[in-house]
Protein backbone atom coordinates (compact mmCIF):
# COMPACT_ATOMS: atom_id res chain seq x y z
CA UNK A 1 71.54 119.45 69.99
CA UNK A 2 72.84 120.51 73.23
CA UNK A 3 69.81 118.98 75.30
CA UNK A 4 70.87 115.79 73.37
CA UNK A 5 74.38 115.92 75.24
CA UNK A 6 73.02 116.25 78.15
CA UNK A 7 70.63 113.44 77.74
CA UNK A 8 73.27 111.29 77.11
CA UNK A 9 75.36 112.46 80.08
CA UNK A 10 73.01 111.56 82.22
CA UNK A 11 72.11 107.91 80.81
CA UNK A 12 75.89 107.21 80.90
CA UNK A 13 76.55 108.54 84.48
CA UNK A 14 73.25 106.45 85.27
CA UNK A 15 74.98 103.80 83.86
CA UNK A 16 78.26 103.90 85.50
CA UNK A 17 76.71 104.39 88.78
CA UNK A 18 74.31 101.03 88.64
CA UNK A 19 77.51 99.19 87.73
CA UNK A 20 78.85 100.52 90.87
CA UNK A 21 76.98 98.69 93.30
CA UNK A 22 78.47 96.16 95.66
CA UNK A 23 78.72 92.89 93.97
CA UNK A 24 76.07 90.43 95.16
CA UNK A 25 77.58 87.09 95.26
CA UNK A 26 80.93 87.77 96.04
CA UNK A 27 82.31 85.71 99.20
CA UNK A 28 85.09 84.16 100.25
CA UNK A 29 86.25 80.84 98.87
CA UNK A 30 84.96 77.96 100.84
CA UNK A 31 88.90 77.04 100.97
CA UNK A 32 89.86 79.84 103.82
CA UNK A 33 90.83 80.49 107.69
CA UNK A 34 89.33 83.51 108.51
CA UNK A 35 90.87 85.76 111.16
CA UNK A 36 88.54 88.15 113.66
CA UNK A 37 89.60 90.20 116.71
CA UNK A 38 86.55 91.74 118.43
CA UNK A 39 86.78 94.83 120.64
CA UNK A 40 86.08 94.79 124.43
CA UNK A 41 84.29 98.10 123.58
CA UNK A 42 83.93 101.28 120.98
CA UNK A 43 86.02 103.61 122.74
CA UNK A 44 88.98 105.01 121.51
CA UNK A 45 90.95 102.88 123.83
CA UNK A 46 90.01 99.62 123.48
CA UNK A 47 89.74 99.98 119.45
CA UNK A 48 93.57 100.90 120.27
CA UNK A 49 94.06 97.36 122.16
CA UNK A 50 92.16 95.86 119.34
CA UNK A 51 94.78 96.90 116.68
CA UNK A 52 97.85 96.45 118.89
CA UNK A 53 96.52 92.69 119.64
CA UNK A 54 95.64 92.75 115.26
CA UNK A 55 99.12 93.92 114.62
CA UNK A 56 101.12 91.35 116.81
CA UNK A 57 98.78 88.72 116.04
CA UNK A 58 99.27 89.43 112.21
CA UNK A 59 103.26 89.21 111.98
CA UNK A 60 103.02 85.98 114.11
CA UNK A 61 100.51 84.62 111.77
CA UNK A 62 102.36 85.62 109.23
CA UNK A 63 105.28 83.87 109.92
CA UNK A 64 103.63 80.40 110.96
CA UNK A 65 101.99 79.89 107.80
CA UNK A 66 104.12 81.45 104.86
CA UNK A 67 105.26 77.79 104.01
CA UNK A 68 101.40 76.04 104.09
CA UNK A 69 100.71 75.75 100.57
CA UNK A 70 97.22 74.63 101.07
CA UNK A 71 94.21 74.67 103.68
CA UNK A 72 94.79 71.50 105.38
CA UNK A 73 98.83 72.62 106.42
CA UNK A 74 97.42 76.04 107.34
CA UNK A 75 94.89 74.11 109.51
CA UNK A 76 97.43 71.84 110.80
CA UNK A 77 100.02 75.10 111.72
CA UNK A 78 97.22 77.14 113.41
CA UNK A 79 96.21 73.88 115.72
CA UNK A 80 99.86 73.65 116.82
CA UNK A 81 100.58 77.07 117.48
CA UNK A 82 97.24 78.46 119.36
CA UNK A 83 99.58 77.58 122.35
CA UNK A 84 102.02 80.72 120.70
CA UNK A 85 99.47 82.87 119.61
CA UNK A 86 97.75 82.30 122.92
CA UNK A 87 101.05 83.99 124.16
CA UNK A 88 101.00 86.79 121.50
CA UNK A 89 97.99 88.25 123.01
CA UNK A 90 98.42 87.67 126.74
CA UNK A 91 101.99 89.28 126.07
CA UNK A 92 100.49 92.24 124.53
CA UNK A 93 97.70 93.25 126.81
CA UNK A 94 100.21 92.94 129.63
CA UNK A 95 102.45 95.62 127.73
CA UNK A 96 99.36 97.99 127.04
CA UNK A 97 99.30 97.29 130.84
CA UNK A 98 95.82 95.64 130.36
CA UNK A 99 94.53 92.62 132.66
CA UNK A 100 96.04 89.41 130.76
CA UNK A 101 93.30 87.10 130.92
CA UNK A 102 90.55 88.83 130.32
CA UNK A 103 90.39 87.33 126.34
CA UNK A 104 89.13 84.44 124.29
CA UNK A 105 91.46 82.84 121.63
CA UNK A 106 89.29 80.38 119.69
CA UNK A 107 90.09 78.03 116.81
CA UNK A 108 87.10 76.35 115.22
CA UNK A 109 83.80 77.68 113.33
CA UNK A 110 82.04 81.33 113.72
CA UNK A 111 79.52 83.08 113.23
CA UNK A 112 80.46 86.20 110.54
CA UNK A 113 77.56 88.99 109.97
CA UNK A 114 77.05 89.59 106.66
CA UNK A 115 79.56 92.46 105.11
CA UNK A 116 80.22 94.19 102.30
CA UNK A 117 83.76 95.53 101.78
CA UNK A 118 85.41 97.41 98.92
CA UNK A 119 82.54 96.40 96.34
CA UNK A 120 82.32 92.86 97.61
CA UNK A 121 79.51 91.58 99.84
CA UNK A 122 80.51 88.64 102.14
CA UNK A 123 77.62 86.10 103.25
CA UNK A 124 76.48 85.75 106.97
CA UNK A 125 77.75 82.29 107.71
CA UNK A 126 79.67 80.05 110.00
CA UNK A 127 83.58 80.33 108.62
CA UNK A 128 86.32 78.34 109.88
CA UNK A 129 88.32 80.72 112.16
CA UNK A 130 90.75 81.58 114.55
CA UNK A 131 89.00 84.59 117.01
CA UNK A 132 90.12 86.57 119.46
CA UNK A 133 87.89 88.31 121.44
CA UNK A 134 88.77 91.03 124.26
CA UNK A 135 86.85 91.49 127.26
CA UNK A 136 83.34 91.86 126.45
CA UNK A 137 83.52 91.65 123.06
CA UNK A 138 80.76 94.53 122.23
CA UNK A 139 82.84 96.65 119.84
CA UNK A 140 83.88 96.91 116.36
CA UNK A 141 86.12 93.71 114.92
CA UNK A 142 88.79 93.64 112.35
CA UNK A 143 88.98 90.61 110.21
CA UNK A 144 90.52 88.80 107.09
CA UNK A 145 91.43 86.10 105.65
CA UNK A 146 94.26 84.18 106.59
CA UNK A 147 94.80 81.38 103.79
CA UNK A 148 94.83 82.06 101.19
CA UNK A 149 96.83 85.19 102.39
CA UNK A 150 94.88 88.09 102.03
CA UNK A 151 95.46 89.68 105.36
CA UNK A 152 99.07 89.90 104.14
CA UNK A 153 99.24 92.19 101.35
CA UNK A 154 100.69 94.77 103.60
CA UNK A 155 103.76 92.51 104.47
CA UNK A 156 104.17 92.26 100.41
CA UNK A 157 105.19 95.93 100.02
CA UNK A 158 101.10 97.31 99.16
CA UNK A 159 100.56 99.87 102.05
CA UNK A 160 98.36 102.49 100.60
CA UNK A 161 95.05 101.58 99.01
CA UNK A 162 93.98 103.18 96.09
CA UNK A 163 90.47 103.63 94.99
CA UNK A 164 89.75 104.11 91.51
CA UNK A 165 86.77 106.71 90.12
CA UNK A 166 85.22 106.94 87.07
CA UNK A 167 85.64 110.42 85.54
CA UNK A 168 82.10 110.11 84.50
CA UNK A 169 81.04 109.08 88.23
CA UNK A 170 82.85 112.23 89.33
CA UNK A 171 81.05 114.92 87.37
CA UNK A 172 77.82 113.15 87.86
CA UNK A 173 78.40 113.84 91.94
CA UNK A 174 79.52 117.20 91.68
CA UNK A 175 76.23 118.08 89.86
CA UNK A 176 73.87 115.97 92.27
CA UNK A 177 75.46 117.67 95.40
């Protein structure tokens, strides 16, 4: 009787973890702005410029299209503030005391590797997006989506992510480690 528990321990845990795989056809509504900055490099120090160039880039967004209530006024906002955002970032490297010109700020279509991200996989594919690219452009990137908002979520009071675990998915790791 007891082998029988275990037997169907381990068909449920089997269960739970095939369920658990990234989702294959998840992307990104066709409807969206995405939003990239690339890294000059992978050290420490320009991943730092990279998130101080995110961060001011992100409340400026932010606050240029919280009134576009669909794609083609978030398109239309963008266009006419590149000019601004153009600022943001020259403004920014300048106070990380960084050469000001030595970026790209580019509205139009790009290239996106393929990702998966929290249980979603998101298709290779040329995406309509605004991206900024420092120096060389040969380290990590940060991206998201800019309409519909889902960069944003931070700015709407949800600062700590929580990942949810199966109690089953638990006890089936602590006995496979």
């Amino acid at each position: 009787m007891k082998r029988l528990g275990y037997i169907a321990l381990v068909i449920v845990a089997l269960f739970i973890m095939m369920n658990d795989k990234p989702k294959e056809d998840e992307v990104i509504p066709n409807e969206s702005i995405r939003f990239r900055v690339i890294a000059n490099s992978n050290l420490p120090s320009d991943q730092r410029i990279k998130g101080k160039v995110k961060e001011q880039l992100e409340e400026t967004i932010f606050n240029i299209l919280e009134s576009a209530k669909n794609l083609d006024e978030a398109r239309t906002l963008l266009n006419n503030n590149l000019p601004l955002l153009d600022n943001v970032v020259k403004t920014t490297l300048e106070n990380l005391n960084q050469e000001s010109d030595n970026y790209s700020l580019d509205y139009g279509y790009h290239l996106f590797p393929e990702k998966t991200y929290q249980n979603h996989k998101y298709q290779e594919g040329y995406y309509e997006s605004l991206v900024v690219t420092l120096g060389k452009g040969k380290g990590d990137n940060w991206w998201c989506v800019l309409f519909p908002p889902l960069c944003f979520l931070d700015n709407e009071g949800f600062e700590e992510k929580v990942e949810y675990q199966s109690f089953f998915k638990k006890l089936w790791n602590s006995f496979t480690k």
